[in-house]
Protein backbone atom coordinates (compact mmCIF):
# COMPACT_ATOMS: atom_id res chain seq x y z
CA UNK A 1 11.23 11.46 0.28
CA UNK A 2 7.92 11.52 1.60
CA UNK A 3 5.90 8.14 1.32
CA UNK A 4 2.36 8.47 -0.37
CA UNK A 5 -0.76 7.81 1.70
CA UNK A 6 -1.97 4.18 0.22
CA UNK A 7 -5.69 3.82 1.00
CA UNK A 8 -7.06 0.58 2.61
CA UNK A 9 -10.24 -0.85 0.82
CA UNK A 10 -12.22 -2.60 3.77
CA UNK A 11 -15.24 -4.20 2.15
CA UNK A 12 -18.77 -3.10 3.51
CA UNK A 13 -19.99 -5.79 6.11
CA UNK A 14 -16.55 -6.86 6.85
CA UNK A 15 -14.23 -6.38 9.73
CA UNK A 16 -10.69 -6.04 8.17
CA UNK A 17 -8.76 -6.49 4.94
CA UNK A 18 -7.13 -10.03 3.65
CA UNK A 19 -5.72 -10.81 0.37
CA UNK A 20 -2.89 -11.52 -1.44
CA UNK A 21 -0.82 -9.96 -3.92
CA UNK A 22 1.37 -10.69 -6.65
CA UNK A 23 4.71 -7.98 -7.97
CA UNK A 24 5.08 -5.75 -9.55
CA UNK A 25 2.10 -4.35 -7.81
CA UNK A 26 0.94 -0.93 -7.12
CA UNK A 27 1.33 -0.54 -3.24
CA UNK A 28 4.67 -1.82 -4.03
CA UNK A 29 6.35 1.66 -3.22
CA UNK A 30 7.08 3.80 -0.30
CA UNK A 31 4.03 4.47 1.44
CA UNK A 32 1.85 3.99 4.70
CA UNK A 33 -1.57 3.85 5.91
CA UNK A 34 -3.43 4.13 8.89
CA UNK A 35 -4.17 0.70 9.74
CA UNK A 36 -2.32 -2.05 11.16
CA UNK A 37 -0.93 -4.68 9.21
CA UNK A 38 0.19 -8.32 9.07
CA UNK A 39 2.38 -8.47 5.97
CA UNK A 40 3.75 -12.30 5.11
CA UNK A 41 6.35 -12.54 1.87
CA UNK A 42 5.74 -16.23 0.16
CA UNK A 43 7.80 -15.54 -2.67
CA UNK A 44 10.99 -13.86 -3.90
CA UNK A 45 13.76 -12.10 -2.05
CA UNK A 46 15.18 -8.47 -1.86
CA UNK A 47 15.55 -5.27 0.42
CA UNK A 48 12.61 -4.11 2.76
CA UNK A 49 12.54 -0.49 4.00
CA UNK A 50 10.36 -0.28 7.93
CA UNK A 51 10.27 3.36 8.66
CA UNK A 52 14.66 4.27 9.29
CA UNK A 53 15.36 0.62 9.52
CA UNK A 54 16.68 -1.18 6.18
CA UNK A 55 16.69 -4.85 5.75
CA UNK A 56 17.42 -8.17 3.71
CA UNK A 57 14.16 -10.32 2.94
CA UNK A 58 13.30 -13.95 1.86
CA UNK A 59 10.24 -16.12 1.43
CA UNK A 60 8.51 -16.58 4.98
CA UNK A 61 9.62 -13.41 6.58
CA UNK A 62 6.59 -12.25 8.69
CA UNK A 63 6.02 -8.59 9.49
CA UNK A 64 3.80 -6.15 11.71
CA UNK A 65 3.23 -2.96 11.04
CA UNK A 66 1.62 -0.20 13.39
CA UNK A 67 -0.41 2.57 12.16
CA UNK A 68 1.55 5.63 9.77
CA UNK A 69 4.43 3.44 9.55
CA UNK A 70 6.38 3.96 6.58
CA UNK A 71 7.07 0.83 4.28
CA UNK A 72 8.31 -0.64 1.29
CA UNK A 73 9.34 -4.46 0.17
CA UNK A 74 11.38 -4.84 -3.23
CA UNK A 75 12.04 -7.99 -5.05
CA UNK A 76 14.74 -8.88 -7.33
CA UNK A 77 13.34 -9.99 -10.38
CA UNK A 78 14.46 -10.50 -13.63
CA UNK A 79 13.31 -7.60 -16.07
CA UNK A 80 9.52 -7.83 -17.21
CA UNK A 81 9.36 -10.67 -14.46
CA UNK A 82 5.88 -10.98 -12.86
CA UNK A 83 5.29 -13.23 -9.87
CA UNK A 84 1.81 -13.77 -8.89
CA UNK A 85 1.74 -14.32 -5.35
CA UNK A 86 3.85 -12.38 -3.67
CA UNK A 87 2.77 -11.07 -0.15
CA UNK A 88 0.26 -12.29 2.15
CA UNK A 89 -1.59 -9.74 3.66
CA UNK A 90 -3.97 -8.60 6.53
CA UNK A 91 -5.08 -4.70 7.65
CA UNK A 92 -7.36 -3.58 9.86
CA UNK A 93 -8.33 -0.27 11.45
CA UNK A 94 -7.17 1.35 15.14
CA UNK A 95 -11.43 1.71 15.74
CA UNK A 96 -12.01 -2.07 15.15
CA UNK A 97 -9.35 -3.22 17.18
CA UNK A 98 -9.71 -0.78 20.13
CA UNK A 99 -13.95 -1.01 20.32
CA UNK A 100 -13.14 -5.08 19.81
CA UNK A 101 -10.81 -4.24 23.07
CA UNK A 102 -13.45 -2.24 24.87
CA UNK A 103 -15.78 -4.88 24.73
CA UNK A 104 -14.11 -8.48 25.39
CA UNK A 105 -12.03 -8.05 27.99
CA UNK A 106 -10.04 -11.02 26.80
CA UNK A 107 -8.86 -8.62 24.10
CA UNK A 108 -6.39 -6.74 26.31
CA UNK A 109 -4.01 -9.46 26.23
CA UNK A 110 -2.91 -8.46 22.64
CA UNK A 111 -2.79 -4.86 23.67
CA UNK A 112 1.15 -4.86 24.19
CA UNK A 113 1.75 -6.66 20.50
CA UNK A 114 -0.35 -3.58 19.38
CA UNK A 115 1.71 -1.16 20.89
CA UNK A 116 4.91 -2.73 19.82
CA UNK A 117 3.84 -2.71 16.35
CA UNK A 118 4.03 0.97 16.14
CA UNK A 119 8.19 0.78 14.80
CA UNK A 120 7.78 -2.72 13.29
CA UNK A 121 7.80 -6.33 14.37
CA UNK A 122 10.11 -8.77 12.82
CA UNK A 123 9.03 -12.65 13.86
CA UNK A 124 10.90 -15.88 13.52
CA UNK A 125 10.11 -18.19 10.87
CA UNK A 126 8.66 -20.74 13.45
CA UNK A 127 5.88 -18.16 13.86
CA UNK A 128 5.46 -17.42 10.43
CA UNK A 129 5.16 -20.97 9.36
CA UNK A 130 2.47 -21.08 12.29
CA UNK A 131 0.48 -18.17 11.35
CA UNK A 132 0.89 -18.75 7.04
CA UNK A 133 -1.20 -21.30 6.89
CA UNK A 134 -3.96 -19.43 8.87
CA UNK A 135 -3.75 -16.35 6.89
CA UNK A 136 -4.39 -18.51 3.63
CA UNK A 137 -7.75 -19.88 4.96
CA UNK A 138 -8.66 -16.60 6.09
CA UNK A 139 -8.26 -14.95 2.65
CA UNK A 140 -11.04 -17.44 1.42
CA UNK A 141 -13.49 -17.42 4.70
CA UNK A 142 -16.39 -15.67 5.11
CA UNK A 143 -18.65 -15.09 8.09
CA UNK A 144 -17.44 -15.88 11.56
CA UNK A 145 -14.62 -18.49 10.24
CA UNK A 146 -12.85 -15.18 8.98
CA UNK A 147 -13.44 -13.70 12.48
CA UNK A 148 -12.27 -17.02 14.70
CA UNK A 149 -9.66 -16.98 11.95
CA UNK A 150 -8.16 -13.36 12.77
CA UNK A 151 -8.18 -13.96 16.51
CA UNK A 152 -6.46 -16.98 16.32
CA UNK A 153 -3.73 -15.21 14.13
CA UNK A 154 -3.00 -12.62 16.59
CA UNK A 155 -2.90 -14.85 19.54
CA UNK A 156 -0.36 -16.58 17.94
CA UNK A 157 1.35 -13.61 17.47
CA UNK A 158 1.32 -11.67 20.85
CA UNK A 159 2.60 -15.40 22.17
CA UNK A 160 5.47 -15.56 19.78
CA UNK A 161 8.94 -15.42 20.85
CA UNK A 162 9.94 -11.79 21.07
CA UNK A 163 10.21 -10.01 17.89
CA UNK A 164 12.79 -8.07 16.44
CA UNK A 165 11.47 -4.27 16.46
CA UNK A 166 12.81 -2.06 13.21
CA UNK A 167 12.52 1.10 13.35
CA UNK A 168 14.75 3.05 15.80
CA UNK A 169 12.87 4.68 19.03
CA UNK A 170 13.52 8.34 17.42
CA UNK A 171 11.60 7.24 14.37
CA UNK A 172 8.54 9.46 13.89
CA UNK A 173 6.78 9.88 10.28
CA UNK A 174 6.37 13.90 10.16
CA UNK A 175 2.38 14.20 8.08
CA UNK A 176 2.35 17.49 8.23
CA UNK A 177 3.36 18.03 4.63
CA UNK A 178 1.27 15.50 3.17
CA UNK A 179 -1.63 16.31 5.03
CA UNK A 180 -1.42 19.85 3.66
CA UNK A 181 -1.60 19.05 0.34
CA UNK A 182 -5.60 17.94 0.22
CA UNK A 183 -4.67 15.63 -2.45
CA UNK A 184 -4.88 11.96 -0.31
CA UNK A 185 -8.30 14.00 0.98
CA UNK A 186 -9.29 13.79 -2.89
CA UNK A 187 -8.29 10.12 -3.29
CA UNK A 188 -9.87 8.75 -0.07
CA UNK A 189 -13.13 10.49 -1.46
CA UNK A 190 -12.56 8.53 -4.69
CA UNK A 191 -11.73 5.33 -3.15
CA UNK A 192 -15.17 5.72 -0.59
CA UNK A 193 -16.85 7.00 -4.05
CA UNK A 194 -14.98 4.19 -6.59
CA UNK A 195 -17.75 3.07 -8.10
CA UNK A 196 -19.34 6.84 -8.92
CA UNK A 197 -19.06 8.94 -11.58
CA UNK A 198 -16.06 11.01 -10.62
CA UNK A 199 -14.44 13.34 -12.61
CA UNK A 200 -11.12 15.57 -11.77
CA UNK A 201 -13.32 18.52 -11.83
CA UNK A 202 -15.20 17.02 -8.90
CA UNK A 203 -12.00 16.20 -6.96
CA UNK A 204 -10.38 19.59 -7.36
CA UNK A 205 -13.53 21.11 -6.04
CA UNK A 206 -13.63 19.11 -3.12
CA UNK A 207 -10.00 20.27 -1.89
CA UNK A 208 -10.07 23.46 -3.34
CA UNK A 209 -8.35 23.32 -6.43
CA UNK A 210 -8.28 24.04 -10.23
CA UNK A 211 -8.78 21.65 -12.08
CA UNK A 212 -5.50 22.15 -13.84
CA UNK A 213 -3.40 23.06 -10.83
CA UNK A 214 -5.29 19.45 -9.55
CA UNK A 215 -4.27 17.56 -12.28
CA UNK A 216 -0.75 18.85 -12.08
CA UNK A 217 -0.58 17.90 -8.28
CA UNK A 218 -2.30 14.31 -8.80
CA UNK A 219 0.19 13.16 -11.14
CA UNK A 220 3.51 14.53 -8.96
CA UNK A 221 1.61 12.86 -5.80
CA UNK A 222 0.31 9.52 -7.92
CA UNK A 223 2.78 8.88 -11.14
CA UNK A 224 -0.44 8.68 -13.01
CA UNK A 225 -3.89 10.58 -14.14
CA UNK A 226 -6.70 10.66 -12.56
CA UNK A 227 -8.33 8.53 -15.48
CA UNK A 228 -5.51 5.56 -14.98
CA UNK A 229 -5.57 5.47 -11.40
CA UNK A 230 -9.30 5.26 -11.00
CA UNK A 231 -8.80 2.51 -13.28
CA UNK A 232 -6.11 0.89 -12.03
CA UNK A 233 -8.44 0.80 -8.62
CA UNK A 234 -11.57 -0.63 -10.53
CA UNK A 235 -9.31 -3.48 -11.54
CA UNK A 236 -7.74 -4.05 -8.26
CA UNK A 237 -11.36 -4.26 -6.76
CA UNK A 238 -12.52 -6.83 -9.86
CA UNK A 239 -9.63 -8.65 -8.85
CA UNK A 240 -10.86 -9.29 -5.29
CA UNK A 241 -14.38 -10.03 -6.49
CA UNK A 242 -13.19 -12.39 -9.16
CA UNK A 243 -11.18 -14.66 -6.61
CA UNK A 244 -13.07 -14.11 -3.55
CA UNK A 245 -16.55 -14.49 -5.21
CA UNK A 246 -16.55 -17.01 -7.62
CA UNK A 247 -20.49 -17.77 -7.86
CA UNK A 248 -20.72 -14.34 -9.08
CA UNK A 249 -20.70 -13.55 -13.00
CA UNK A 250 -17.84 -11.26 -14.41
CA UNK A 251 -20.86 -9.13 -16.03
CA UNK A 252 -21.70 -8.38 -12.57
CA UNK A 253 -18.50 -7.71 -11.54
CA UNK A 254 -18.16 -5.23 -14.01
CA UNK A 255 -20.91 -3.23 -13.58
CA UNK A 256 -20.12 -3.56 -9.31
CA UNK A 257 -16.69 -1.95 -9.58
CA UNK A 258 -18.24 0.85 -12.06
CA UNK A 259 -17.29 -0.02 -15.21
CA UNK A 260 -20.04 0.90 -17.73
CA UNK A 261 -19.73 -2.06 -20.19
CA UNK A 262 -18.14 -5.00 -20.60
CA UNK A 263 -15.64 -4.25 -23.42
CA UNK A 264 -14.29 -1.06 -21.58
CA UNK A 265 -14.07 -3.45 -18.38
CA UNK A 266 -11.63 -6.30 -20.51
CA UNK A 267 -9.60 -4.08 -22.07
CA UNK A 268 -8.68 -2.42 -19.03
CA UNK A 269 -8.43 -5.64 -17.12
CA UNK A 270 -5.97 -6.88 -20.36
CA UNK A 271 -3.89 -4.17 -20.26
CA UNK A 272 -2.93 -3.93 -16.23
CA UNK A 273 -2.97 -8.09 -15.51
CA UNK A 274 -1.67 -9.27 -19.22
CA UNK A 275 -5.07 -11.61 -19.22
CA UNK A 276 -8.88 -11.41 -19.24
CA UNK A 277 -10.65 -11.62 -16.39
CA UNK A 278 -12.36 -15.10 -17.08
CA UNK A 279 -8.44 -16.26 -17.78
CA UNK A 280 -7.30 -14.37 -14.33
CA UNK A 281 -10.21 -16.08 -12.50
CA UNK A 282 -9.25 -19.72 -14.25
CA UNK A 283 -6.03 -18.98 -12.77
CA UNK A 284 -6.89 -19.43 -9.26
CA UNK A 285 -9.95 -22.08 -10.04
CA UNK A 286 -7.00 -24.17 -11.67
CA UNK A 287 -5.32 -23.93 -8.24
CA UNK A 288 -8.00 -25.53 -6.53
CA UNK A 289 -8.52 -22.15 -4.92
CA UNK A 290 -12.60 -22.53 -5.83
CA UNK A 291 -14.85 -23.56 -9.10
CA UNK A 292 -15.27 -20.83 -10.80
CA UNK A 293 -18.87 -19.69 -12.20
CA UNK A 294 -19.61 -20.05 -15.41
């Protein structure tokens, strides 16, 4: 089966991706994506899938990933389970890291964990109980703390004991197919044009489709229409804001991630988290996370 292309959202004026997410969640299938990534599970257990290599997870097991590597982490959970933190996780792009290379000649000495990462590294939990707590201030940090952060996380990693590598040396994800199709084209237009006024009609012209042959492909290639994906993405994006920028209003947030009024934005919000968006942003306020604005 081939995976799906899951597209990174890298905020404008920042460096890399951080966050956390919670499961079921919607990059929770088999997929990949052309940036590196730092994946750290907090909570539950299962079966994780690294391109041909198949494996047993548990709370605190601390994975890299290189670029176009195939991947896929399922819990066992109890039937309409939802856990809320699940993964702890960091992405960033080849360009940032190799022009971040070409110009601090420090840099090189991660260059070897780089190229390792390309089938999968596996660390030991002494490393991931080194590098979880640095992950979780990062996710909250802004400016150069986020920066100093990030280094620090993958110095500790390219001086960790040597990782396990997972995927086999023959391993090599064939795009060829997916490429071909023009439909992860169309999405990684809407996801650089989320906030827009897209329409399928738009999307099929851009790749060359009709919009009914369009349709047809984005739901074999997605699971979903257009309309509930974009939506689905809107959410995902007001979820960020809400716990990443709590001084900001959820009106604002709303109109930000291209909702057109507030009702449309809730109901939405209610039906993919199960709670509003001032109860989702409580949530993490209650935590201590931040103070949420009123």
């Amino acid at each position: 089966m081939q995976p799906d292309l899951e597209l990174v959202h890298i905020r404008k004026g920042e460096s890399f991706a951080a966050w956390t997410h919670g499961y079921p969640f919607r990059t929770v299938r088999w997929h990949y994506h052309p940036e590196f990534e730092i994946h750290l599970v907090v909570a539950t257990s299962g079966r994780f899938y690294i391109g041909d290599h198949i494996g047993r997870f548990e709370p605190g097991q601390l994975i890299m990933t290189g670029p176009n590597l195939p991947q896929n982490w399922i819990s066992e959970i109890e039937p309409d389970e939802v856990v809320p933190a699940r993964s702890l996780v960091i992405q960033f792009s080849q360009e940032f890291i190799a022009d971040s290379v070409a110009a601090m000649a420090e840099m090189e000495a991660i260059a070897p964990l780089l190229e390792r990462s390309h089938r999968g590294l596996l660390f030991d939990m002494a490393t991931s109980d080194a590098v979880r707590p640095l992950i979780q201030q990062l996710i909250e940090a802004r400016g150069l703390k986020r920066l100093s952060l990030f280094w620090e996380i993958l110095d500790v990693l390219a001086t960790a004991p040597d990782p396990e590598v997972l995927a086999s040396l023959s391993y090599e994800l064939d795009l060829t197919n997916i490429n071909e199709s023009g439909i992860n084209r169309a999405i990684a237009h809407l996801r650089e044009h989320l906030t827009d006024d897209i329409d399928e009609r738009n999307l099929a012209g851009l790749v060359g489709h009709s919009p009914s042959s369009f349709s047809r492909a984005f739901k074999r290639h997605t699971g979903t229409t257009l309309v509930r994906y974009k939506n689905q993405l809107r959410v995902d994006l007001a979820c960020l804001a809400l716990t990443t920028r709590p001084e900001v209003k959820i009106a604002e947030i709303c109109y930000e991630t291209g909702f057109s009024n507030l009702s449309n934005f809730n109901r939405h919000f209610q039906k993919l988290k199960g709670m509003s968006p001032s109860q989702f942003r409580a949530t993490f306020a209650a935590n201590g996370a931040f103070k949420a604005a009123e």
